[in-house]
N, C-alpha and C. Protein backbone atom coordinates (compact mmCIF):
# COMPACT_ATOMS: atom_id res chain seq x y z
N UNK A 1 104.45 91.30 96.94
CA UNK A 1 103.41 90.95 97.87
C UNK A 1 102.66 92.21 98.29
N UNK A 2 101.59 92.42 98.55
CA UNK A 2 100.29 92.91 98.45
C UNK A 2 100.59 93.25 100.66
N UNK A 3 100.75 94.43 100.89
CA UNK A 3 101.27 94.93 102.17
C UNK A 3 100.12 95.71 102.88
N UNK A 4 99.02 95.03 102.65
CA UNK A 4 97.56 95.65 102.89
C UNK A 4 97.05 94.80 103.15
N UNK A 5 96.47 94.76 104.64
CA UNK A 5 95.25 94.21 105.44
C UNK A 5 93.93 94.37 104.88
N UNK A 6 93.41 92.99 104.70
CA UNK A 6 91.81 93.13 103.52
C UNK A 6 90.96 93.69 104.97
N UNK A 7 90.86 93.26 106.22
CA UNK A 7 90.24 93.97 107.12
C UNK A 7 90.07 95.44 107.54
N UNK A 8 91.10 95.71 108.25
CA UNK A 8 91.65 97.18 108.37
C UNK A 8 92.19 98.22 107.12
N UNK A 9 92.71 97.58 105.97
CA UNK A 9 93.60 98.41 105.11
C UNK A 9 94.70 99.02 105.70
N UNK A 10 95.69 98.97 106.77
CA UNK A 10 96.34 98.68 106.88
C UNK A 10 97.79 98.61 106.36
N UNK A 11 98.47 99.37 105.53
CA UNK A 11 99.66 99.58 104.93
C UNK A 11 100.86 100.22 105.33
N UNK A 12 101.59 100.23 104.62
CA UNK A 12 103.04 101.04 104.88
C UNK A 12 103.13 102.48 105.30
N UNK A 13 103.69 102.77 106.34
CA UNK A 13 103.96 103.86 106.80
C UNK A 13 105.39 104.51 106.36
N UNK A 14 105.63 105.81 106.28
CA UNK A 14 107.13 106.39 105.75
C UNK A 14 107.25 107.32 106.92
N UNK A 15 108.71 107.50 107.67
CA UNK A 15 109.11 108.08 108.33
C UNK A 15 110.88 108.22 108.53
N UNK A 16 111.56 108.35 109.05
CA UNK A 16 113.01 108.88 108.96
C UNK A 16 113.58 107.74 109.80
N UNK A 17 114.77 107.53 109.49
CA UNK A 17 115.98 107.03 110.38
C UNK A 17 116.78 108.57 110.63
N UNK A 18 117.05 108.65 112.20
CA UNK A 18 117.92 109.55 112.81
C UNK A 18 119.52 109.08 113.38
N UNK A 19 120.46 109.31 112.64
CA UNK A 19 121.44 109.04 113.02
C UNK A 19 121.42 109.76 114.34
N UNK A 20 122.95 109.48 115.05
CA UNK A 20 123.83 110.34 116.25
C UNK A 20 123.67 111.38 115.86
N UNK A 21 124.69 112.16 114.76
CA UNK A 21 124.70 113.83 114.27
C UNK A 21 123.56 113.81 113.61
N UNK A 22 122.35 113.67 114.03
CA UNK A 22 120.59 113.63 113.59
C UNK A 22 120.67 114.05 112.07
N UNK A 23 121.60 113.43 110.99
CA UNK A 23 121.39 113.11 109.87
C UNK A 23 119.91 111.96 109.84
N UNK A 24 119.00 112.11 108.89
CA UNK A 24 118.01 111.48 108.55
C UNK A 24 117.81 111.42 107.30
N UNK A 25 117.29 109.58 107.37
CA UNK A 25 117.00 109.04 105.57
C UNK A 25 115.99 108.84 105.74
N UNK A 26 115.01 108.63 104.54
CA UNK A 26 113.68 107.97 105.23
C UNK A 26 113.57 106.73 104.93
N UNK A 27 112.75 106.27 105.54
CA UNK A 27 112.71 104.62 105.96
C UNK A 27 111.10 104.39 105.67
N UNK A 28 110.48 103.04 105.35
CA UNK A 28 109.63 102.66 105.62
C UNK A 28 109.27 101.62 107.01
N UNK A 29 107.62 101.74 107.14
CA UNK A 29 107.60 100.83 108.55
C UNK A 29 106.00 99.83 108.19
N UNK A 30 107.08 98.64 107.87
CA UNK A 30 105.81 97.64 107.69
C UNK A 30 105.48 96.89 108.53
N UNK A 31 103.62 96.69 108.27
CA UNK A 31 102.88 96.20 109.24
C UNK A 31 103.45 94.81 108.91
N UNK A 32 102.64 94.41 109.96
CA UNK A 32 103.03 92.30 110.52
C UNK A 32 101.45 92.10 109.59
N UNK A 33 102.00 91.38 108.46
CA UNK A 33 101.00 90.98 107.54
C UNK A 33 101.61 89.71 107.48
N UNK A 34 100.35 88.89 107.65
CA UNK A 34 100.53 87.03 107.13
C UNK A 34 99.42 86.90 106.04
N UNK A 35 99.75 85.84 105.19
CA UNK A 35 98.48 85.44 104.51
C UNK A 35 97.75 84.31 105.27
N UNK A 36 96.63 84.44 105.40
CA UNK A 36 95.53 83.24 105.48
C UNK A 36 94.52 83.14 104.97
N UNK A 37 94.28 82.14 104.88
CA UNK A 37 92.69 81.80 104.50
C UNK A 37 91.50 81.77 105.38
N UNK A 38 90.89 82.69 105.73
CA UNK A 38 89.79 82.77 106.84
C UNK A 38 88.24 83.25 106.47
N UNK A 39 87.64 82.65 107.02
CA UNK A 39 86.14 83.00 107.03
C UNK A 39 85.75 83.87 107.75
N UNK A 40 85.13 84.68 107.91
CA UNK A 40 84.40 85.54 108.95
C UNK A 40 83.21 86.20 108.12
N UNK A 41 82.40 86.31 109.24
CA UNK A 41 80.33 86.44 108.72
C UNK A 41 80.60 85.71 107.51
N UNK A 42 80.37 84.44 107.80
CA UNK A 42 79.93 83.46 106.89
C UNK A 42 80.45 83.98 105.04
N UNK A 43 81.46 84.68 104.90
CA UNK A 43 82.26 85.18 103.96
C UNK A 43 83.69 84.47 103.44
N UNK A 44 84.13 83.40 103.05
CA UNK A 44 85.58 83.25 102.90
C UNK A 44 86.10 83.77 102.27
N UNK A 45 87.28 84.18 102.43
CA UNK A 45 88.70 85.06 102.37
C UNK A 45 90.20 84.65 102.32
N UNK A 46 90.82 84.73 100.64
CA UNK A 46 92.06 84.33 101.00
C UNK A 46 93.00 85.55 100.47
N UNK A 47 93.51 86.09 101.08
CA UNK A 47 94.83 87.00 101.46
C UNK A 47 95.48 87.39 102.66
N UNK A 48 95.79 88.55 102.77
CA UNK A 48 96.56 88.85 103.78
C UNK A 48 95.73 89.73 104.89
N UNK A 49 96.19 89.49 105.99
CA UNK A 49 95.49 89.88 106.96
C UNK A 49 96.62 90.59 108.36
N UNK A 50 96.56 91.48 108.98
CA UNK A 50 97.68 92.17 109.83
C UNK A 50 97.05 90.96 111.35
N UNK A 51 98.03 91.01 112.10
CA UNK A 51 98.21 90.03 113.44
C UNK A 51 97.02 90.88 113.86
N UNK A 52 97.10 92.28 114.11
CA UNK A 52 95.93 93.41 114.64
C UNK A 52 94.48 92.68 115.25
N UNK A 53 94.40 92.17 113.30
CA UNK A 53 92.92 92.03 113.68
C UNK A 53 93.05 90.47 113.97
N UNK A 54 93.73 89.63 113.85
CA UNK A 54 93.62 88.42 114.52
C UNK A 54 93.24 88.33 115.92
N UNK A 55 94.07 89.39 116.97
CA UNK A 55 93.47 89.11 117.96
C UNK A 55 92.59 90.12 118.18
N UNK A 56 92.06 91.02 117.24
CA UNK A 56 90.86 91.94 117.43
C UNK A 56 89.78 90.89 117.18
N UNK A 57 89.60 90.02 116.40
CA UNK A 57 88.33 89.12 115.29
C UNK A 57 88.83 87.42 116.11
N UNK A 58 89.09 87.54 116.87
CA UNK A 58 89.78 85.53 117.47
C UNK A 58 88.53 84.93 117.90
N UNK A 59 87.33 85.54 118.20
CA UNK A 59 86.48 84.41 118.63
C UNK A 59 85.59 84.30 117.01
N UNK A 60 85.76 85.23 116.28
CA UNK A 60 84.81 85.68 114.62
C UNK A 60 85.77 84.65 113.60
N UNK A 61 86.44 84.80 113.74
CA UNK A 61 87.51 84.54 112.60
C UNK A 61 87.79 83.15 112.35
N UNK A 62 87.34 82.10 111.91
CA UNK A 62 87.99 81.17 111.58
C UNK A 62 88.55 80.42 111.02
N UNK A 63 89.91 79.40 111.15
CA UNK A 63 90.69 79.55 109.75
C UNK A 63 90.73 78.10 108.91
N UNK A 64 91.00 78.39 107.18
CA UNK A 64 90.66 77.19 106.53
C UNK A 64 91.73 76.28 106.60
C-alpha cells in the first residue's frame, strides 16, 4: 500500500526506539492514511489521503 497523501505528500518518517540503557534501533513512524474516494475543485480522486487534510479540506472535500 502506497503510504503517501495525494494532498500533502505526506509519508514515512525514520527515527529511533530508545531503550532504558538508551540502546537504540530505528523505527519507522507512519502517517494515519485511509483510502477514499473524494472530489475536491470539481476534480475526483481515488486514493489515499492522511486524516490531516480531512479536517484541514471538511467543508472542500466531498466524498463518493
Amino acid at each position: 500500500m502506497s503510504r503517501r497523501c495525494l494532498i500533502c505528500k505526506k509519508g514515512p518518517k525514520a527515527g529511533k526506539n530508545v531503550a532504558h540503557s538508551k540502546k537504540t534501533t530505528v523505527r519507522r513512524f507512519l502517517p494515519n492514511i485511509q483510502k477514499k474516494k473524494f472530489k475536491l475543485k470539481n476534480k475526483i480522486y481515488d486514493g489515499y489521503i492522511c486524516t490531516r487534510c480531512m479536517r484541514t479540506y471538511k467543508e472542500e472535500i466531498v466524498y463518493l
